[in-house]
N, C-alpha and C. Protein backbone atom coordinates (compact mmCIF):
# COMPACT_ATOMS: atom_id res chain seq x y z
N UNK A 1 -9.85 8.98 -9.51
CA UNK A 1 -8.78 9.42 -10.37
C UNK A 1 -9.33 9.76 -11.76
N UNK A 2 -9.94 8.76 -12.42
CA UNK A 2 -10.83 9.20 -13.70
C UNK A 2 -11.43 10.34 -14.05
N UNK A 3 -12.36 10.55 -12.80
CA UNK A 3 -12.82 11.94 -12.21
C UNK A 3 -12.35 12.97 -12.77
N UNK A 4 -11.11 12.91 -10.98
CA UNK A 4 -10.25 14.06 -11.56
C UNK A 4 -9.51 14.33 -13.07
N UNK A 5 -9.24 13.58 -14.14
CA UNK A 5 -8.47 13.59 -14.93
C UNK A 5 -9.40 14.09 -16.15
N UNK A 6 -10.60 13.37 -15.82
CA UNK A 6 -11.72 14.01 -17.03
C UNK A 6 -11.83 15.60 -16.73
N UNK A 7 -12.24 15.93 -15.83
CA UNK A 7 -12.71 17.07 -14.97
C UNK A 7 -11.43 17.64 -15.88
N UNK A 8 -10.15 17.70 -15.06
CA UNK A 8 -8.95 18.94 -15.35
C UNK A 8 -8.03 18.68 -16.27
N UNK A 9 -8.14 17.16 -16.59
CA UNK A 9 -7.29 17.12 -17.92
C UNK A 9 -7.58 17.82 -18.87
N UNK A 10 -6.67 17.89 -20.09
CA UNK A 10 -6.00 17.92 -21.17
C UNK A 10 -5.75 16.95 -22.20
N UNK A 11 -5.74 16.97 -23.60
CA UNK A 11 -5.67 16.10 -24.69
C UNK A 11 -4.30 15.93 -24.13
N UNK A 12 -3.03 16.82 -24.15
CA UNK A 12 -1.51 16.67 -23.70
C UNK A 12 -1.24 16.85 -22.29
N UNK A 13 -2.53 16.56 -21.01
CA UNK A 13 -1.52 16.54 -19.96
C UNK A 13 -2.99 16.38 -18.94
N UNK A 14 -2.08 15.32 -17.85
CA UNK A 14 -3.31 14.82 -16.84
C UNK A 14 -2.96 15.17 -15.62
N UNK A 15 -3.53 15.46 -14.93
CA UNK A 15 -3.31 15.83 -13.37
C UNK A 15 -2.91 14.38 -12.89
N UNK A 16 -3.45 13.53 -12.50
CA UNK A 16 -3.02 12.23 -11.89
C UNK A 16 -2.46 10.86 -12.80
N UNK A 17 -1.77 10.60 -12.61
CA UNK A 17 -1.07 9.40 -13.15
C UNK A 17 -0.83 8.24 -12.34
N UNK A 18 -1.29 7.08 -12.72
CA UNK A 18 -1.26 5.85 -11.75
C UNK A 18 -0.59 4.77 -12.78
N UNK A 19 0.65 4.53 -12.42
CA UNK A 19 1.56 3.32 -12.75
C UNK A 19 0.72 1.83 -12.46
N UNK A 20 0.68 1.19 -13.15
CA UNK A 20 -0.20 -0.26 -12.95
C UNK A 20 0.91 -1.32 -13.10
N UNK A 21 2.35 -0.98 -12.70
CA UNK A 21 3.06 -1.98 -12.66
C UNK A 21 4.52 -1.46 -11.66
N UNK A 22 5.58 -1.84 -11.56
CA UNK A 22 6.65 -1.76 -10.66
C UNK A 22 7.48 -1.04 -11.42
N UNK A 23 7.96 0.12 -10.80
CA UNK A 23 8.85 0.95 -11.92
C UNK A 23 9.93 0.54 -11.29
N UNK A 24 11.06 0.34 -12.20
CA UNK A 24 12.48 0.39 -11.97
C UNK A 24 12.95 2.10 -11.13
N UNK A 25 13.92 1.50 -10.44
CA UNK A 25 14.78 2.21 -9.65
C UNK A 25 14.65 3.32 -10.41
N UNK A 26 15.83 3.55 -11.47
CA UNK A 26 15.54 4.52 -12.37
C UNK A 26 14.43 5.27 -12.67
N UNK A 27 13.81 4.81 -12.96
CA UNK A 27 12.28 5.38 -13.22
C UNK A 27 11.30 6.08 -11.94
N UNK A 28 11.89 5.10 -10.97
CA UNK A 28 11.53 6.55 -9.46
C UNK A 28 11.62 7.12 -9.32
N UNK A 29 13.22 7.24 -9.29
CA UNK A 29 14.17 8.24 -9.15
C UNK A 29 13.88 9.39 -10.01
N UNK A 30 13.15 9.37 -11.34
CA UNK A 30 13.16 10.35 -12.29
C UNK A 30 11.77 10.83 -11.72
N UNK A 31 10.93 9.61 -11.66
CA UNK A 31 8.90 10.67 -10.95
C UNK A 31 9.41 11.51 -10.01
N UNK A 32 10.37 10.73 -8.77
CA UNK A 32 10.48 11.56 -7.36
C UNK A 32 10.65 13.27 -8.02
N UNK A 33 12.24 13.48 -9.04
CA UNK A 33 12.57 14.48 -9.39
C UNK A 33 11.61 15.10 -10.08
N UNK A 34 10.81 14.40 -10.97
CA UNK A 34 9.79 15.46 -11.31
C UNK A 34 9.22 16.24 -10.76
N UNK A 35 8.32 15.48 -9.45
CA UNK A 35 7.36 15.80 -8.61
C UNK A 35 7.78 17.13 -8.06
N UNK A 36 7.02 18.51 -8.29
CA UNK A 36 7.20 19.76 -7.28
C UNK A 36 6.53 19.47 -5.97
N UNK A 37 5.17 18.77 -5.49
CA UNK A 37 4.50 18.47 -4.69
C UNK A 37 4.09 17.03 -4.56
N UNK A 38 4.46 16.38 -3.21
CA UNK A 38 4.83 15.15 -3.21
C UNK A 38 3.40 14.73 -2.12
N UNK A 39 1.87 14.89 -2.61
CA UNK A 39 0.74 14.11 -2.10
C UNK A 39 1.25 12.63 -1.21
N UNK A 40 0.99 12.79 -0.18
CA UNK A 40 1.52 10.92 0.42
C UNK A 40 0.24 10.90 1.62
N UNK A 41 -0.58 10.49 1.29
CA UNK A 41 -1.53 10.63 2.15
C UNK A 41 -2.76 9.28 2.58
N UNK A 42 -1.91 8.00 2.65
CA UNK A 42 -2.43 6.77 3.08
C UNK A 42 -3.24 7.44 4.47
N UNK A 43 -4.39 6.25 4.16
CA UNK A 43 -5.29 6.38 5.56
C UNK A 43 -5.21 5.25 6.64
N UNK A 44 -4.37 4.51 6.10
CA UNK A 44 -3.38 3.98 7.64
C UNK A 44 -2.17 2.70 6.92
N UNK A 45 -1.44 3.13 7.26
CA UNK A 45 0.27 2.79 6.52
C UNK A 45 1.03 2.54 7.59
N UNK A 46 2.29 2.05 7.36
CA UNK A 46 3.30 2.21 8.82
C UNK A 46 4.39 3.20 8.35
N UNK A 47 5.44 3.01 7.99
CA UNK A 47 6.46 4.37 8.00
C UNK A 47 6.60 4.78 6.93
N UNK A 48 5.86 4.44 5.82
CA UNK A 48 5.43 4.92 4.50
C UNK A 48 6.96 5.65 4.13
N UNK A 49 7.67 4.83 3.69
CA UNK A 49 9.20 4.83 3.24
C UNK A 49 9.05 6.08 2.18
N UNK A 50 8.29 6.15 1.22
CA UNK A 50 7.87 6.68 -0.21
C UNK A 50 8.43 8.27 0.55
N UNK A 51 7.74 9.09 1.46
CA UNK A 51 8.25 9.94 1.82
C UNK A 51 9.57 10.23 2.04
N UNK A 52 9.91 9.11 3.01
CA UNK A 52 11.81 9.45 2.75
C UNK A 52 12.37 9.15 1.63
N UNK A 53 12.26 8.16 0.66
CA UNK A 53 12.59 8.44 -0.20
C UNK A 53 12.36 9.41 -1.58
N UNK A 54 11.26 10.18 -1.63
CA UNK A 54 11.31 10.87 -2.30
C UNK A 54 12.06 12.38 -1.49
N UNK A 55 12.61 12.91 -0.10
CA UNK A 55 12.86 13.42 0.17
C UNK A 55 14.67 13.37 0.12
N UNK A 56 15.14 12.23 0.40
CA UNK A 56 16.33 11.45 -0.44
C UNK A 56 16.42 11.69 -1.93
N UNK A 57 15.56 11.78 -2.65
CA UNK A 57 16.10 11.99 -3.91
C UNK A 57 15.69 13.43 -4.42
N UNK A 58 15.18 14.67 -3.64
CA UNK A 58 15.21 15.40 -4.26
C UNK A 58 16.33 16.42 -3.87
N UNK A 59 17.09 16.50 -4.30
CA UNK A 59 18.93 16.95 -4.00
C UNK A 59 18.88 18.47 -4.53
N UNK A 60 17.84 18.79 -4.82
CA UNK A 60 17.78 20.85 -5.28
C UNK A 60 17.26 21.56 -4.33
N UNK A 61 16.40 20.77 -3.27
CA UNK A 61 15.61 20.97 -2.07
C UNK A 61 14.80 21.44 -2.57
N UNK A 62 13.67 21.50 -3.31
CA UNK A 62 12.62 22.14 -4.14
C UNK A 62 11.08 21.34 -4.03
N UNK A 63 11.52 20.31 -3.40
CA UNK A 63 10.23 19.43 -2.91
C UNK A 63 9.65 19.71 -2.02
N UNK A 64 8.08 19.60 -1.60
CA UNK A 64 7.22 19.71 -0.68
C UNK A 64 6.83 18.38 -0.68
N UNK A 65 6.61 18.39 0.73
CA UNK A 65 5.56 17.02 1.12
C UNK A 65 4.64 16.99 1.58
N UNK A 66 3.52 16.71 1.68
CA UNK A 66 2.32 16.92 2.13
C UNK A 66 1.98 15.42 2.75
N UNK A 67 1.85 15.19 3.95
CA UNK A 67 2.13 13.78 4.12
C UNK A 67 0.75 13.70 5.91
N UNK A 68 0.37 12.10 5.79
CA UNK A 68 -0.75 11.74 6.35
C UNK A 68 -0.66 12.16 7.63
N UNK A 69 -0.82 12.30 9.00
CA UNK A 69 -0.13 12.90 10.29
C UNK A 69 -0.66 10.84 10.83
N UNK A 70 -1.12 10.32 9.96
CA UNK A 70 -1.37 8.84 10.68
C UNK A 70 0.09 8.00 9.81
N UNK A 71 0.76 8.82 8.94
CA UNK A 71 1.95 8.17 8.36
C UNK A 71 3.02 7.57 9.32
N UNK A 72 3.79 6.43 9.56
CA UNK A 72 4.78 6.49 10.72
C UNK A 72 5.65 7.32 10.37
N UNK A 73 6.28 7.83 9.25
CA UNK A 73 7.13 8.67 8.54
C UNK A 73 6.86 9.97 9.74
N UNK A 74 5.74 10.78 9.94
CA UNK A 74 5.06 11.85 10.07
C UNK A 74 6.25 12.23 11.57
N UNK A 75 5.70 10.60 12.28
CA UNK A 75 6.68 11.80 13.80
C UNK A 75 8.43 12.30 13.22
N UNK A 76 9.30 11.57 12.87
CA UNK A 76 10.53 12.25 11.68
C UNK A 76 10.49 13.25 11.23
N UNK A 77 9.33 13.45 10.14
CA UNK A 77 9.81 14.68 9.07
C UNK A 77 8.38 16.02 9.51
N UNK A 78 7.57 15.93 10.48
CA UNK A 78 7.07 16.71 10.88
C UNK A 78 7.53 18.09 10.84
N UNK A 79 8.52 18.54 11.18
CA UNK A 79 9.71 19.32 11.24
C UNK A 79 9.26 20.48 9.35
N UNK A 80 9.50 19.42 8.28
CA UNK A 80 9.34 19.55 6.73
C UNK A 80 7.79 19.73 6.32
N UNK A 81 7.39 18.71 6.56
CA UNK A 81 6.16 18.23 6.03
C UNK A 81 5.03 19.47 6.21
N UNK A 82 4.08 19.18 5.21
CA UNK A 82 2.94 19.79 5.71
C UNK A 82 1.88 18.70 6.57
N UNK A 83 1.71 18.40 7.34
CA UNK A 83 0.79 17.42 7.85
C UNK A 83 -0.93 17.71 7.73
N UNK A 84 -1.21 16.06 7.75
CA UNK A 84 -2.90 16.56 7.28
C UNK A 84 -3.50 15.70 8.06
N UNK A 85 -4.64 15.48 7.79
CA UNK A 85 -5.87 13.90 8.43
C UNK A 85 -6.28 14.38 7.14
N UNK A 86 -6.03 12.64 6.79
CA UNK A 86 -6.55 12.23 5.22
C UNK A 86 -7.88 11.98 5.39
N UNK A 87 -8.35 12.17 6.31
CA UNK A 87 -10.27 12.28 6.22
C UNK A 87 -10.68 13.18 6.14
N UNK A 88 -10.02 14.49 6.39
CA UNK A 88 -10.55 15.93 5.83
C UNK A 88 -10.19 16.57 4.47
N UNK A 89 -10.94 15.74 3.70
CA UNK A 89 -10.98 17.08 2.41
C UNK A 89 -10.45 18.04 2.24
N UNK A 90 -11.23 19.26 3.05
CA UNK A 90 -10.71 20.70 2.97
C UNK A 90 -9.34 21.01 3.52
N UNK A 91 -9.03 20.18 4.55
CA UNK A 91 -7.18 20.24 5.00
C UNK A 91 -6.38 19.68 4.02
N UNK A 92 -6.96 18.40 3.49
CA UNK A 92 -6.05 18.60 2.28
C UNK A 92 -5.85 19.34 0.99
N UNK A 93 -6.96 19.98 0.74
CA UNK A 93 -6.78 20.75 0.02
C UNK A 93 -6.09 22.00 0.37
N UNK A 94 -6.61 22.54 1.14
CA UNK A 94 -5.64 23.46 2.01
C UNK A 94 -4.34 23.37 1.82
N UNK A 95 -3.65 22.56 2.31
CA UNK A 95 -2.00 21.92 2.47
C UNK A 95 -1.75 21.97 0.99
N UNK A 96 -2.51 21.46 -0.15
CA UNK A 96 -2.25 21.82 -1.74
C UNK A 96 -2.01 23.14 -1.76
N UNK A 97 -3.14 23.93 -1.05
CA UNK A 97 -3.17 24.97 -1.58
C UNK A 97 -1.67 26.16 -1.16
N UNK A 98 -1.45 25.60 0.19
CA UNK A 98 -0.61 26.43 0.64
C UNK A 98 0.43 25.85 0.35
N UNK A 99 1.40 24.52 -0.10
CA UNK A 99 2.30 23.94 -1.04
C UNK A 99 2.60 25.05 -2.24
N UNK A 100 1.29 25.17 -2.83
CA UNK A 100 1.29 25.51 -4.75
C UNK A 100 1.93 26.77 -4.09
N UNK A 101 1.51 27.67 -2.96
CA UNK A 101 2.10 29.49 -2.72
C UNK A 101 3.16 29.62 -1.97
N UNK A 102 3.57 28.12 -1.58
CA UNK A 102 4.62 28.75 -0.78
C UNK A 102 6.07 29.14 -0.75
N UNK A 103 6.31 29.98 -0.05
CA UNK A 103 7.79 31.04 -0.80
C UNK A 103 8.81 30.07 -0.90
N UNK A 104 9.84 30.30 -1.68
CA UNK A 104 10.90 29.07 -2.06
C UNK A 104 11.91 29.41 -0.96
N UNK A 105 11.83 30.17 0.08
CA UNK A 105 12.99 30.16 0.75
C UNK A 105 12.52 29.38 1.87
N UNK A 106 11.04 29.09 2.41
CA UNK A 106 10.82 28.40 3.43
C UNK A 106 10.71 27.14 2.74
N UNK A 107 10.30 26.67 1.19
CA UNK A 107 10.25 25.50 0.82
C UNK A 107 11.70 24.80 1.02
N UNK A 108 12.54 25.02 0.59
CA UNK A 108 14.01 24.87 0.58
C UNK A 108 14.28 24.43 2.26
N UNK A 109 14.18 25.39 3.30
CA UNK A 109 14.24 25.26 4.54
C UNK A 109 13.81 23.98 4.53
N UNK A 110 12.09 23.84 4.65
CA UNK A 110 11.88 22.60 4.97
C UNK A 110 12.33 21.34 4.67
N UNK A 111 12.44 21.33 3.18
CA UNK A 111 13.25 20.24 2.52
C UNK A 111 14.74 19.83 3.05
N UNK A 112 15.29 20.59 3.62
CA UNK A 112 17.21 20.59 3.86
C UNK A 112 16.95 19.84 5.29
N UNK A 113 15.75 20.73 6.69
CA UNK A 113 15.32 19.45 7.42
C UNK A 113 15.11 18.12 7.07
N UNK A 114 13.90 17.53 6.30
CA UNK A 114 13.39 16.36 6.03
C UNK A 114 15.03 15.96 6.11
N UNK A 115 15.66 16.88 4.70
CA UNK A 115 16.86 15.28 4.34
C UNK A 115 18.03 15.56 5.40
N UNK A 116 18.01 16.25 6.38
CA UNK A 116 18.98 16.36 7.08
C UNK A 116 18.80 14.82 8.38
N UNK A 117 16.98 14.42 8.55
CA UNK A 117 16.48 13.83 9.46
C UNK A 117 16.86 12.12 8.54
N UNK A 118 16.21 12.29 6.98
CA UNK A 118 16.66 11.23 6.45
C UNK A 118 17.82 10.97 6.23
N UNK A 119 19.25 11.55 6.12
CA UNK A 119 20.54 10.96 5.81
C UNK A 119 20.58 10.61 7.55
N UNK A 120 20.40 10.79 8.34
CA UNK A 120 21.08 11.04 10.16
C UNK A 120 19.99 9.71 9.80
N UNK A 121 18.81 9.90 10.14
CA UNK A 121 18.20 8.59 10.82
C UNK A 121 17.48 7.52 9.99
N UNK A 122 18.93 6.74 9.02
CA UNK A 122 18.27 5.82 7.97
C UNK A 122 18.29 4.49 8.97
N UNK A 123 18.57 3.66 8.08
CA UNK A 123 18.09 2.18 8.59
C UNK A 123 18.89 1.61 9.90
N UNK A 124 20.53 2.35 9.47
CA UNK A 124 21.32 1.87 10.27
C UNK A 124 21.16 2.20 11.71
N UNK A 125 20.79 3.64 11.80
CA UNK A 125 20.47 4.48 13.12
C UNK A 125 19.28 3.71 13.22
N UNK A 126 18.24 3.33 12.67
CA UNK A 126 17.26 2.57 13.41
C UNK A 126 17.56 1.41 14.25
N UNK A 127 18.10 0.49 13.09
CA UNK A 127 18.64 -0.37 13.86
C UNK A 127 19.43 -0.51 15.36
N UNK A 128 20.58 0.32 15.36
CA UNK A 128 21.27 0.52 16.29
C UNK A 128 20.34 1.22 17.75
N UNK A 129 19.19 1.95 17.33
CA UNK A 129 18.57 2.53 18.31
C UNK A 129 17.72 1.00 18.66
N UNK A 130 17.14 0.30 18.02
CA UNK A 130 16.66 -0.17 18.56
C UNK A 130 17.39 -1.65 19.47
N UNK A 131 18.26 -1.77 19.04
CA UNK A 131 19.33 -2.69 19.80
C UNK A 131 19.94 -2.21 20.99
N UNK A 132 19.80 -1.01 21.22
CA UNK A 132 20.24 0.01 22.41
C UNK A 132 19.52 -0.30 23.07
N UNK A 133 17.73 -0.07 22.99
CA UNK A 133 16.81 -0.13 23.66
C UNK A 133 17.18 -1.72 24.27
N UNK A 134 17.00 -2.41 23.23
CA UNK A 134 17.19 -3.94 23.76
C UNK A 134 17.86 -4.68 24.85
N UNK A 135 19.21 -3.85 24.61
CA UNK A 135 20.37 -4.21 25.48
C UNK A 135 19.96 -3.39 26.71
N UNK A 136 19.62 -2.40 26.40
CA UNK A 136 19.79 -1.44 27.85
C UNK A 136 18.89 -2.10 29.00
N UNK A 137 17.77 -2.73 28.83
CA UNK A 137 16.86 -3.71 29.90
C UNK A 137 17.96 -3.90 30.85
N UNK A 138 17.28 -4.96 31.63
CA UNK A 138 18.03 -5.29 32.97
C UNK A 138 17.85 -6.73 32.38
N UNK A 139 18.72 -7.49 32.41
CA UNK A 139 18.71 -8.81 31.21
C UNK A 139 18.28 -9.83 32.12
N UNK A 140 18.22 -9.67 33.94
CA UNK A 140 17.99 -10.68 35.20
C UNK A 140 16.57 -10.49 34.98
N UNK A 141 15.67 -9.55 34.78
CA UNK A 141 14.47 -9.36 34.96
C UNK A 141 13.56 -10.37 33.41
N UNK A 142 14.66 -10.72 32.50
CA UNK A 142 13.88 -12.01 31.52
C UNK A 142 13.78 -12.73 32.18
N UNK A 143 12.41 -13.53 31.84
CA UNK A 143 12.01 -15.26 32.27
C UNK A 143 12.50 -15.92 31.58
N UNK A 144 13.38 -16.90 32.81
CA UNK A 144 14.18 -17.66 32.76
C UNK A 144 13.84 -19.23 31.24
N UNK A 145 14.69 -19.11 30.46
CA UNK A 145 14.11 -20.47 29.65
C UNK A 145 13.48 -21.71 30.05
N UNK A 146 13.47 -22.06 30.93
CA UNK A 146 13.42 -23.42 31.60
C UNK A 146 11.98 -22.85 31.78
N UNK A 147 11.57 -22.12 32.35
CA UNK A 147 9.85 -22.16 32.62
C UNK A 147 8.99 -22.28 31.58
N UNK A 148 9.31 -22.02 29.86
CA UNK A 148 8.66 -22.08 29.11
C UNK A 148 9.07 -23.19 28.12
N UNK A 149 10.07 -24.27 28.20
CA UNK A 149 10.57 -25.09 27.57
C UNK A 149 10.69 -26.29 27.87
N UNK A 150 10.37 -27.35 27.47
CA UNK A 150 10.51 -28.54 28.12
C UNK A 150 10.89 -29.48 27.24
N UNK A 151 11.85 -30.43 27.50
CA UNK A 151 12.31 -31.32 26.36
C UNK A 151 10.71 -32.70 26.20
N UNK A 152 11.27 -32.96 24.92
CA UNK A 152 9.93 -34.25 24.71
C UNK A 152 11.17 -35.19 24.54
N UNK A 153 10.47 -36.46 24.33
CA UNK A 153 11.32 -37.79 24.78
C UNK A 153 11.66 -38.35 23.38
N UNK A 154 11.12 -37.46 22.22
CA UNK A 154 11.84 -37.29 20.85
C UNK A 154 12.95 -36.66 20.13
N UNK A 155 13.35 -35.67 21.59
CA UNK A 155 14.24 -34.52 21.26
C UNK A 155 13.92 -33.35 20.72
N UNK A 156 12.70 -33.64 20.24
CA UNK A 156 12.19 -32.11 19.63
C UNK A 156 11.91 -31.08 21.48
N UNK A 157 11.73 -29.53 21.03
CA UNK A 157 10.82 -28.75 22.03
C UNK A 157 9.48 -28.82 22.03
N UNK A 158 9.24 -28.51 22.95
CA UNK A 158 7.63 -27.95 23.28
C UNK A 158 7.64 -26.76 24.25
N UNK A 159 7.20 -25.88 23.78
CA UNK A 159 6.79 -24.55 24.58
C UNK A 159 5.87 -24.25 25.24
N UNK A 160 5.55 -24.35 26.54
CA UNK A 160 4.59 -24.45 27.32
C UNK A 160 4.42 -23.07 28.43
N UNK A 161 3.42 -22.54 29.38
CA UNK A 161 3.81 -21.80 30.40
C UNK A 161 3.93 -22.59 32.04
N UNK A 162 4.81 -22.70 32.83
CA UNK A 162 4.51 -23.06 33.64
C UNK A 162 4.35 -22.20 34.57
N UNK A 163 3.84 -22.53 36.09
CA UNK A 163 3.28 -21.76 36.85
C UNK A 163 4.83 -21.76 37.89
């Protein structure tokens, strides 16, 4: 980051900025809106929320995302995103490069996907999908409690396997 900032900075203006503490709500909400190009490119994360929410808060549709293809976010907003492998350099630069040119009528497009995928499939739709899954099993085919439980002569359990 130093690097880059010596390299292309400016006395009045830095390419990268790194927060060294917890920004208030507010104060997200205002980076997300800043941001024209939204870099999210962990080299192994799980559903890296940061993407939906900065796709949630940009309400002009004017955001790009450029996001990890190892992100869990990635299978969702694939659709929006530009996808990369954060071990190639030149693809990510690439994906910058074609972000910084690309026409505002397909940027817009993409963006109205992302948040069409983030308002439809927030927490609640997760949830519920995954309680679907749950229920839908065949509930006879669980092992039975009694094979893995056995009382002690204290009243407490002990969890054991039996044969």
């Amino acid at each position: 980051m130093g690097g880059i900032n010596g390299r292309f900075g400016r006395a009045d203006w830095v390419p990268v900025h790194y927060a060294f503490r917890l920004l208030t709500p507010e104060e997200l909400l205002a980076f997300y809106r800043a941001v024209d190009i939204a870099l999210i490119i962990p080299l192994k994360d799980g559903m890296n929320l940061i993407a939906k929410e900065y796709c949630a808060a940009d309400v002009t549709n004017n955001g790009i995302v450029i996001l990890s293809e190892v992100a869990g976010a990635a299978s969702q907003l694939q659709m929006g995103t530009l996808l990369v492998n954060p071990y190639y350099i030149q693809a990510v630069a690439d994906a910058i490069l074609q972000a910084y040119q690309m026409d505002s009528a397909e940027n817009k497009a993409r963006m109205k996907k992302m948040r069409q995928v983030v308002r439809k499939q927030n927490v609640f739709w997760w949830v519920d999908a995954f309680l679907k899954s749950a229920i839908s099993q065949d509930l006879g085919s669980f092992p039975y409690l009694q094979k893995y439980v056995r009382q002690l002569d204290s009243g407490g359990f002990s969890f054991e396997m039996s044969s």
